[in-house]
Protein backbone atom coordinates (compact mmCIF):
# COMPACT_ATOMS: atom_id res chain seq x y z
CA UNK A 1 97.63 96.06 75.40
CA UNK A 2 97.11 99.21 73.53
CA UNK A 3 93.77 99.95 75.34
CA UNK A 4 95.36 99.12 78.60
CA UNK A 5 97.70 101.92 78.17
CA UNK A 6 95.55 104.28 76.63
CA UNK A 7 93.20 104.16 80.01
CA UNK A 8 96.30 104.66 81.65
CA UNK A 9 97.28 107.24 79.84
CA UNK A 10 93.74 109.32 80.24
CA UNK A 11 93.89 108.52 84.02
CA UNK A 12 97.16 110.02 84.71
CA UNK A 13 96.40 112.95 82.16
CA UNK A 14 93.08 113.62 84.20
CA UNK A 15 94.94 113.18 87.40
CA UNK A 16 97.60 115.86 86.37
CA UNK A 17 94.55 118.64 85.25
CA UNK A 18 93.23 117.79 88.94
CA UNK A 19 94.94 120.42 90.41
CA UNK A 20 98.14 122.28 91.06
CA UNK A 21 98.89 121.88 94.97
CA UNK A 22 98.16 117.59 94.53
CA UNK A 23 101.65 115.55 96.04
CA UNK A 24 103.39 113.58 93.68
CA UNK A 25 105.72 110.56 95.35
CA UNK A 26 108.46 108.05 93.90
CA UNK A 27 108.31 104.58 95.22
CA UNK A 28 110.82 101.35 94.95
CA UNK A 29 109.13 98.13 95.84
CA UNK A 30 111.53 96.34 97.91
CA UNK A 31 110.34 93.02 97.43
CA UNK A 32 110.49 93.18 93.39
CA UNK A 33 114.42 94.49 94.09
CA UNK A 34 115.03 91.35 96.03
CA UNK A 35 114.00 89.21 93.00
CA UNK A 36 116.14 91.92 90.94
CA UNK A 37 113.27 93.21 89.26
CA UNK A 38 113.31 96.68 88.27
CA UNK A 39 110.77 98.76 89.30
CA UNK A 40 109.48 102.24 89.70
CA UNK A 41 106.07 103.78 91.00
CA UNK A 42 104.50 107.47 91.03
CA UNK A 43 101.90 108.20 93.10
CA UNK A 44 100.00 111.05 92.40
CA UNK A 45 97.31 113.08 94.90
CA UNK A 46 94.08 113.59 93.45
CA UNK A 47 92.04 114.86 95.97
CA UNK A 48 92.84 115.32 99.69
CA UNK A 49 91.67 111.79 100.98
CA UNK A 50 92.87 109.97 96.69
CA UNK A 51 95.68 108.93 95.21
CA UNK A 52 96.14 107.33 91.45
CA UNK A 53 99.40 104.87 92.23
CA UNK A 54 100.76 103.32 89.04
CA UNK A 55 103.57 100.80 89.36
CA UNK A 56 105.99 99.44 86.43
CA UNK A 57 107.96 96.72 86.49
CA UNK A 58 110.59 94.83 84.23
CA UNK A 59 112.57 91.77 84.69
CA UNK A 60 114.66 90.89 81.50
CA UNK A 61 117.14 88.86 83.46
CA UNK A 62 117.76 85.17 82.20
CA UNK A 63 120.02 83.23 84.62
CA UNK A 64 123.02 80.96 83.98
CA UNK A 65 121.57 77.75 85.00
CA UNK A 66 118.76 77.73 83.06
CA UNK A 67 115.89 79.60 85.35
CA UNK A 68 113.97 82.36 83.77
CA UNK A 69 111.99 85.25 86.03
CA UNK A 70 111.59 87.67 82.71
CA UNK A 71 108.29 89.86 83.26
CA UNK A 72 106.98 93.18 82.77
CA UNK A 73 103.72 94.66 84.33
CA UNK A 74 102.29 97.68 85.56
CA UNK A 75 99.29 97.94 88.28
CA UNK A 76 97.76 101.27 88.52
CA UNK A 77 95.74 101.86 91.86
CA UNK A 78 93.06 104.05 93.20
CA UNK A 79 93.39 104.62 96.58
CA UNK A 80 91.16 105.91 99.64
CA UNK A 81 93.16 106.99 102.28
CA UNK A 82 91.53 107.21 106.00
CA UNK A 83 93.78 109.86 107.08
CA UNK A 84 95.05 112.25 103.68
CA UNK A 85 96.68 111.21 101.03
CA UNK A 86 99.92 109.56 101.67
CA UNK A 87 99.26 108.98 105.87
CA UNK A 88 98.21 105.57 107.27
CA UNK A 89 95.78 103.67 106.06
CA UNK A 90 94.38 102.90 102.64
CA UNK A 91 92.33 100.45 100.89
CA UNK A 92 93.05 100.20 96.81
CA UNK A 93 91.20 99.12 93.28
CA UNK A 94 93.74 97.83 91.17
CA UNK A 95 94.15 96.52 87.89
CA UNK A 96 97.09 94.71 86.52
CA UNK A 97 98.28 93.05 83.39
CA UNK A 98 101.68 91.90 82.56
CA UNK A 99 103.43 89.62 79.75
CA UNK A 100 106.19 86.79 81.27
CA UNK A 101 108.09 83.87 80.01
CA UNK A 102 109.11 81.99 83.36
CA UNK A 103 110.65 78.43 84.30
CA UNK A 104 113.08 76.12 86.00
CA UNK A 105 112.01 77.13 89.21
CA UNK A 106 110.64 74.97 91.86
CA UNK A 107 107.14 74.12 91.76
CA UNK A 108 105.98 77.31 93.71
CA UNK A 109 103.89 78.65 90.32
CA UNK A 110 100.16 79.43 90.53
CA UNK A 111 100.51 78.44 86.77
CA UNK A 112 101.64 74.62 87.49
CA UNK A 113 102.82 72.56 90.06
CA UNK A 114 105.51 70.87 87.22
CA UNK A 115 107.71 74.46 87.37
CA UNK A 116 110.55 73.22 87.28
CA UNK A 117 110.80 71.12 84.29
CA UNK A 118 108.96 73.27 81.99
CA UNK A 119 108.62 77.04 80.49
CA UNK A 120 105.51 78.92 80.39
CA UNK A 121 105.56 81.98 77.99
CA UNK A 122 102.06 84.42 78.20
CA UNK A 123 100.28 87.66 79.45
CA UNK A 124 98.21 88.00 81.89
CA UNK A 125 95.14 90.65 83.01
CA UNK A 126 93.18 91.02 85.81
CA UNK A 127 92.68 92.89 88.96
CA UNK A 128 91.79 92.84 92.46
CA UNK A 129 91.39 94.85 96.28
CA UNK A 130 94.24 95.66 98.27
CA UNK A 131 94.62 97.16 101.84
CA UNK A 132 97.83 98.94 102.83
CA UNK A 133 99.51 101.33 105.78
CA UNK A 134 102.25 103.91 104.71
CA UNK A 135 104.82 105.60 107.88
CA UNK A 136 106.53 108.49 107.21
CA UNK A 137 109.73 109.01 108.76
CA UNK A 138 110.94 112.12 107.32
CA UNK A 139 109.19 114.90 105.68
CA UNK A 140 109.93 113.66 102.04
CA UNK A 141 110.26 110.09 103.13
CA UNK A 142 107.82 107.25 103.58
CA UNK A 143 107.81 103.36 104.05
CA UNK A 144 104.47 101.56 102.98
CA UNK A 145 103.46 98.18 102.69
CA UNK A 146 100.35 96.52 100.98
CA UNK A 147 98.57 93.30 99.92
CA UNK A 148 96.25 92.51 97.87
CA UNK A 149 93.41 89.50 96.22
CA UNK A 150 91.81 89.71 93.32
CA UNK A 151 92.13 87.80 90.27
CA UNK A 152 93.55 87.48 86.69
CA UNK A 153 93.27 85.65 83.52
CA UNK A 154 96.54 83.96 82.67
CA UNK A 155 97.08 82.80 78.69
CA UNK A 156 100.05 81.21 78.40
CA UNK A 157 102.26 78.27 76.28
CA UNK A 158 103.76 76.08 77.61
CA UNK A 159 107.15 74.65 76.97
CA UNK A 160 108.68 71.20 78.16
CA UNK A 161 112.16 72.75 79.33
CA UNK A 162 113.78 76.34 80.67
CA UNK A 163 115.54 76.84 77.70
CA UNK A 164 113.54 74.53 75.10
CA UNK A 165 111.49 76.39 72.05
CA UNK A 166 108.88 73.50 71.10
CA UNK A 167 105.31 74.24 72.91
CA UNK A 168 103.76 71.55 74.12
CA UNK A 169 100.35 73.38 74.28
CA UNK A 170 98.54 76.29 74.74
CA UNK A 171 95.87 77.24 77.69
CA UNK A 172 94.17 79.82 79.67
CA UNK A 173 93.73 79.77 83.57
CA UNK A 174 91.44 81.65 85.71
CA UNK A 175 93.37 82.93 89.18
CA UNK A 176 91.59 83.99 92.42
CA UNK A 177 94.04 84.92 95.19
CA UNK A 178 96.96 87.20 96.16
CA UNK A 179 97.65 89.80 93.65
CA UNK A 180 99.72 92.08 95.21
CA UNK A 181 102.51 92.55 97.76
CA UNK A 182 104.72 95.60 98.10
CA UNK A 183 107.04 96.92 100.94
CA UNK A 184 108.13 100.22 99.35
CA UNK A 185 110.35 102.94 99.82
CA UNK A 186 109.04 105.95 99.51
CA UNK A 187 110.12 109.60 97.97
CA UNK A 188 107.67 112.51 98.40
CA UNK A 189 108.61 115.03 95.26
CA UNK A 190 106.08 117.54 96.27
């Protein structure tokens, strides 16, 4: 964890030194606000055609009836951009890792198909390709929406209710597939 923030420490302090006329943008992704997921991305321009994206999110929510959705992660992204930087097109490199304790959900989970019932408690690292088309529709405004594959390396324990505190067991997974999905709102700073 500390490395992981080190590197992304260096990369935004490297991106920063780049230059003095780079863009720098806000985003919200709207689909982590419809699971009431707090969220907030800069994007910084690192060269006319690159961009260094790093997204953070945090989820400490625990709901009444017993479902859990609490998460943090962050996903920086280097980005090529077929246009410039911030217009149209882009394909991504990401990396991601995030910690979670999720359950009582239905059996959705690319952890286990038994989501409901149980708890599953871990972190998780990884990363993965993304493609992704941004629209501007004012001068400091911007709509953009991405996907992406990849995979990650899921450690978790696993518990035998929502709200129970025995583990049942420990394991590791290995996850190819979608890694990322963002319709976000965009704020151009400079």
């Amino acid at each position: 964890m500390k490395k992981v923030a080190i590197l992304i420490l260096f990369m935004l302090g490297c991106a920063i030194s780049e230059g003095h006329a780079q863009k720098v943008a806000l985003k919200s992704n709207l689909l982590y606000d419809a699971t009431t997921t707090m969220n907030l991305g800069l994007e910084i321009g690192l060269a006319r055609k690159w961009t260094l994206d790093i997204p953070v999110n945090y989820n400490p929510w625990k709901l009444s009836d017993g479902k859990r959705l609490r998460h943090w992660g962050i996903q920086p992204e280097v980005r090529y951009w077929f246009c410039e930087s911030f217009r149209r097109m882009f394909v991504g490199m990401h990396g991601h890792y995030a910690d979670f304790n999720v359950g009582g959900w239905p059996d959705w989970s690319f952890i286990s198909d038994n989501m409901q019932h149980t708890r599953y408690q871990g972190y998780l690292y990884g990363g993965g390709f993304s493609v992704g088309y941004s629209w501007i529709l004012k001068k400091r405004w911007s709509i953009e929406t991405s996907v992406g594959v990849g995979y990650a390396h899921i450690v978790y324990d696993k518990y035998p209710c929502a709200t129970c505190g025995t583990r049942l067991k420990e394991s590791s997974k290995n996850y190819f597939g979608p890694t990322k999905a963002s319709v976000s709102l965009i704020y151009v700073i400079k």
